[in-house]
Protein backbone atom coordinates (compact mmCIF):
# COMPACT_ATOMS: atom_id res chain seq x y z
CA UNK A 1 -12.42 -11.48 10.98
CA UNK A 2 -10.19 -8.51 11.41
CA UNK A 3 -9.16 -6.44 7.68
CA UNK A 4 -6.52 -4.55 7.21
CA UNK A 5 -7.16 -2.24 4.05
CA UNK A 6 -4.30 -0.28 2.22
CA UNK A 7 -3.82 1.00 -0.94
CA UNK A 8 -1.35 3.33 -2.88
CA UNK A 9 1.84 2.33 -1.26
CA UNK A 10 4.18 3.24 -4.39
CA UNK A 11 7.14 2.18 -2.66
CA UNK A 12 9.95 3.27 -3.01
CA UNK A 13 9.11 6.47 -4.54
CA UNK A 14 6.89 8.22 -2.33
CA UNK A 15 8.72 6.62 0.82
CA UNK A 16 11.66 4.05 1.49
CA UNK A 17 9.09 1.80 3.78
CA UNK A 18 5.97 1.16 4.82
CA UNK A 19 5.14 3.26 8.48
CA UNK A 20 6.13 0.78 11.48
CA UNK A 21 2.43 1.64 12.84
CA UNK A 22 0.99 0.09 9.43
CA UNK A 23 3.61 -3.25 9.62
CA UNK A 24 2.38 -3.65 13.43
CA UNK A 25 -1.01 -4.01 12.00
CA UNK A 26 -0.11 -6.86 9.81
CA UNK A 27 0.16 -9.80 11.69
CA UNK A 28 -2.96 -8.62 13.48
CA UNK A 29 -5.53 -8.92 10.10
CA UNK A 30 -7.10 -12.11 9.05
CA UNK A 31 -7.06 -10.96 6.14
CA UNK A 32 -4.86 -7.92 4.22
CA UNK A 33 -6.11 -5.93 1.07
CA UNK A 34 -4.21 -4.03 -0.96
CA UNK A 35 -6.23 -2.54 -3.68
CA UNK A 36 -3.05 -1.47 -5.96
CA UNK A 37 -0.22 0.95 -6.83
CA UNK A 38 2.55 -1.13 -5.34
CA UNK A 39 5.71 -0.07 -7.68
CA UNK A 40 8.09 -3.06 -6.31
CA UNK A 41 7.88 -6.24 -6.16
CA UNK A 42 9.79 -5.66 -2.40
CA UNK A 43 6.48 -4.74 -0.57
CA UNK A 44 4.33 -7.37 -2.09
CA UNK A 45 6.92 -9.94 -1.50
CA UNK A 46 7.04 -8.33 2.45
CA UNK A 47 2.84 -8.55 2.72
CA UNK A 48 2.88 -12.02 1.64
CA UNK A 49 5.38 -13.39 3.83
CA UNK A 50 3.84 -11.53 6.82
CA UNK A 51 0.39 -11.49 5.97
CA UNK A 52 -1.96 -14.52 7.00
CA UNK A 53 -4.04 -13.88 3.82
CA UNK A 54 -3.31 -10.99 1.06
CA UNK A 55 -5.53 -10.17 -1.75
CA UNK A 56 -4.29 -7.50 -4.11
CA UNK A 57 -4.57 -6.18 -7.57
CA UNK A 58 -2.24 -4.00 -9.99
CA UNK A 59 -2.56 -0.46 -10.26
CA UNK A 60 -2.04 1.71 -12.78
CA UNK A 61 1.61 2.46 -11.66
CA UNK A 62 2.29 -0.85 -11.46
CA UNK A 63 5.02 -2.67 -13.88
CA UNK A 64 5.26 -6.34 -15.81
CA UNK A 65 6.59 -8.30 -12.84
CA UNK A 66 3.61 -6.87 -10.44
CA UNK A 67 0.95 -7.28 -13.24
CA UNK A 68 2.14 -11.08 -13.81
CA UNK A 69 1.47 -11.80 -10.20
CA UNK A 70 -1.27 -9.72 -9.22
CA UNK A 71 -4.82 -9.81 -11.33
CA UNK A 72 -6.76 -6.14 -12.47
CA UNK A 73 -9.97 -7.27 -10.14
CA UNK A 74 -9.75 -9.66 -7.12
CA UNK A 75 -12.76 -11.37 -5.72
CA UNK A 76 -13.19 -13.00 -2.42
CA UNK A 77 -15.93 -13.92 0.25
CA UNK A 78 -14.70 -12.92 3.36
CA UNK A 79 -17.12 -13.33 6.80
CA UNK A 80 -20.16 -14.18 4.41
CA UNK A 81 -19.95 -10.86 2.54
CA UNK A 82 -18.58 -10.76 -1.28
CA UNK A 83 -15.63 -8.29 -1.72
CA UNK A 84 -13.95 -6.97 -4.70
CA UNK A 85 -10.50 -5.27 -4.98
CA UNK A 86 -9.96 -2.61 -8.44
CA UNK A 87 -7.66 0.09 -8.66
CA UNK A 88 -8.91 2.74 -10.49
CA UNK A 89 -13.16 3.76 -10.41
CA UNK A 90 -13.02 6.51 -12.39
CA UNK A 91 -14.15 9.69 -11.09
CA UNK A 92 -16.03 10.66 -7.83
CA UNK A 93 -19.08 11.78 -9.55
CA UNK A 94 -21.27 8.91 -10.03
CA UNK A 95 -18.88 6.79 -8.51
CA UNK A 96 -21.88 4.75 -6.72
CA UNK A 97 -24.06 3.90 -9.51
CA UNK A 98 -21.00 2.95 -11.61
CA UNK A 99 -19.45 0.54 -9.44
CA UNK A 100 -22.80 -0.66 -8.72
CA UNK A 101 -23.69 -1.39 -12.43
CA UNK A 102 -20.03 -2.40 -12.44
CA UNK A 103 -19.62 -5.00 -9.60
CA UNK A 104 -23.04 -6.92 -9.07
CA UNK A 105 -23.95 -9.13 -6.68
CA UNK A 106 -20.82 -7.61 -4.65
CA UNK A 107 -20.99 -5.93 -1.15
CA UNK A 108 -17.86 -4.24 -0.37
CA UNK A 109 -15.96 -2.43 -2.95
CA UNK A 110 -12.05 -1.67 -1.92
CA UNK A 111 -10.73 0.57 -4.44
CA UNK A 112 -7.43 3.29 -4.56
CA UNK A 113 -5.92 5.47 -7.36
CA UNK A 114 -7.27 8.95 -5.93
CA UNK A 115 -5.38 8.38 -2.40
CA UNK A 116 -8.59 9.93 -1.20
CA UNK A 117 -10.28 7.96 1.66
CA UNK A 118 -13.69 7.25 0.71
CA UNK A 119 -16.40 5.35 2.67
CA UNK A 120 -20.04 5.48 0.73
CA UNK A 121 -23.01 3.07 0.13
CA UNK A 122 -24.80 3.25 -3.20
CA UNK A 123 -27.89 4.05 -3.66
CA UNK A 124 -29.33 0.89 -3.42
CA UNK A 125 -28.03 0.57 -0.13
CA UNK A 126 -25.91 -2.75 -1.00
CA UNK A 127 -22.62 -1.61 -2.26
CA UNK A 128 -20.05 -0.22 0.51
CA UNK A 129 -17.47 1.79 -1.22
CA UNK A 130 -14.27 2.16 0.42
CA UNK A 131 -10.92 3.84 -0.40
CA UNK A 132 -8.33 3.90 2.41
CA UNK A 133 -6.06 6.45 1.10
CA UNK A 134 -2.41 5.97 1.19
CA UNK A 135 0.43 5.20 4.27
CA UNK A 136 2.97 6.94 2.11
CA UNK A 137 1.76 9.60 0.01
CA UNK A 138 -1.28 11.92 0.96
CA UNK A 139 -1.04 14.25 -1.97
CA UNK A 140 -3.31 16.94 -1.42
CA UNK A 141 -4.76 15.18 2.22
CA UNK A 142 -3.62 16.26 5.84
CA UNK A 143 -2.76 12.49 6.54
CA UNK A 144 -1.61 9.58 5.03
CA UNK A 145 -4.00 6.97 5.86
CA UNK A 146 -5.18 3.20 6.12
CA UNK A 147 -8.04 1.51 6.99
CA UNK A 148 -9.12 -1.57 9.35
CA UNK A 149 -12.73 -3.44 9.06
CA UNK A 150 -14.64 -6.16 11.03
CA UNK A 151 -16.63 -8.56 8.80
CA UNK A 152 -18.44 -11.52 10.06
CA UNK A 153 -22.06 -13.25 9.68
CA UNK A 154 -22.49 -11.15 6.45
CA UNK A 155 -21.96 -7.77 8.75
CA UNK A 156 -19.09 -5.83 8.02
CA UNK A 157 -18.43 -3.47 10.86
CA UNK A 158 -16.18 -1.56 12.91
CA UNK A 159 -14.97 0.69 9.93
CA UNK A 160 -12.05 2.98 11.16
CA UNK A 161 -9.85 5.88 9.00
CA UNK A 162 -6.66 5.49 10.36
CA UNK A 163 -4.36 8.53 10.24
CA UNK A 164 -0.87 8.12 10.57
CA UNK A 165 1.42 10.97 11.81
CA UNK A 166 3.89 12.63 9.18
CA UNK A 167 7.31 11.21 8.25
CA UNK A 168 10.20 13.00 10.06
């Protein structure tokens, strides 16, 4: 089962569309996550008419309209492993242990809000953390970025940072 993880799009402030490269990808995922900062309505409306399967959340940015269609934390099994989808995880230090206490019994964490990619295991070597940056606005990064996954027979694999070239 192929993933396609995004986060952070905050269209159309930070850019008037998503990249083509990251809209090729869509129709290519089992299964798309977006783990929050939308701003319109517009880009959730395009990922769930394009999308096989979308799970998303709201993000702090996020308006009424988004927040009555989207929930705060989204849950799924996908390929035998459990997911969960939050926005915001607070700060980098201690982020492990904290979304561990946070999110038991859960093995892949897909989170946003910093725009920072992040890819970490906790401690007790269950919890995969992953942030996959933005496609639209890399603040303080060189890239914007995405992320694609593998999961399947409880394995999740094939990880990948995807960096996509500036805007012209």
């Amino acid at each position: 089962m192929r993933l396609l993880l995004i986060s952070d799009t905050h269209l159309p402030k930070r850019a008037k569309q998503l990249p083509g490269r990251l809209r090729e990808e869509v129709p290519h995922a089992d299964v798309v996550i977006h783990a929050g900062d939308w701003v319109d309505t517009d880009t959730l409306d395009l990922l769930e008419s394009r999308a096989r399967r979308l799970i998303g959340v709201y993000g702090n940015n996020d308006g009424p309209e988004l927040r009555a269609r989207l929930p705060e934390v989204a849950e799924a099994e996908l390929g035998g492993l459990r997911f969960a989808v939050v926005h915001e995880t607070g700060s980098a230090q201690g982020r492990e242990r904290r979304c561990a206490d946070r999110f038991p019994g859960v093995d892949v964490l897909v989170f946003g809000h910093s725009h920072i990619p992040w890819d970490s295991t906790a401690d007790d070597g269950r919890l995969r953390l992953l942030n996959p940056g933005s496609p639209t606005d890399r603040r303080r990064q060189p890239h914007c970025t995405y992320m694609t996954a593998e999961v399947g027979e409880g394995e999740l694999s094939r990880v990948r940072l995807h960096r996509l070239p500036p805007r012209s």
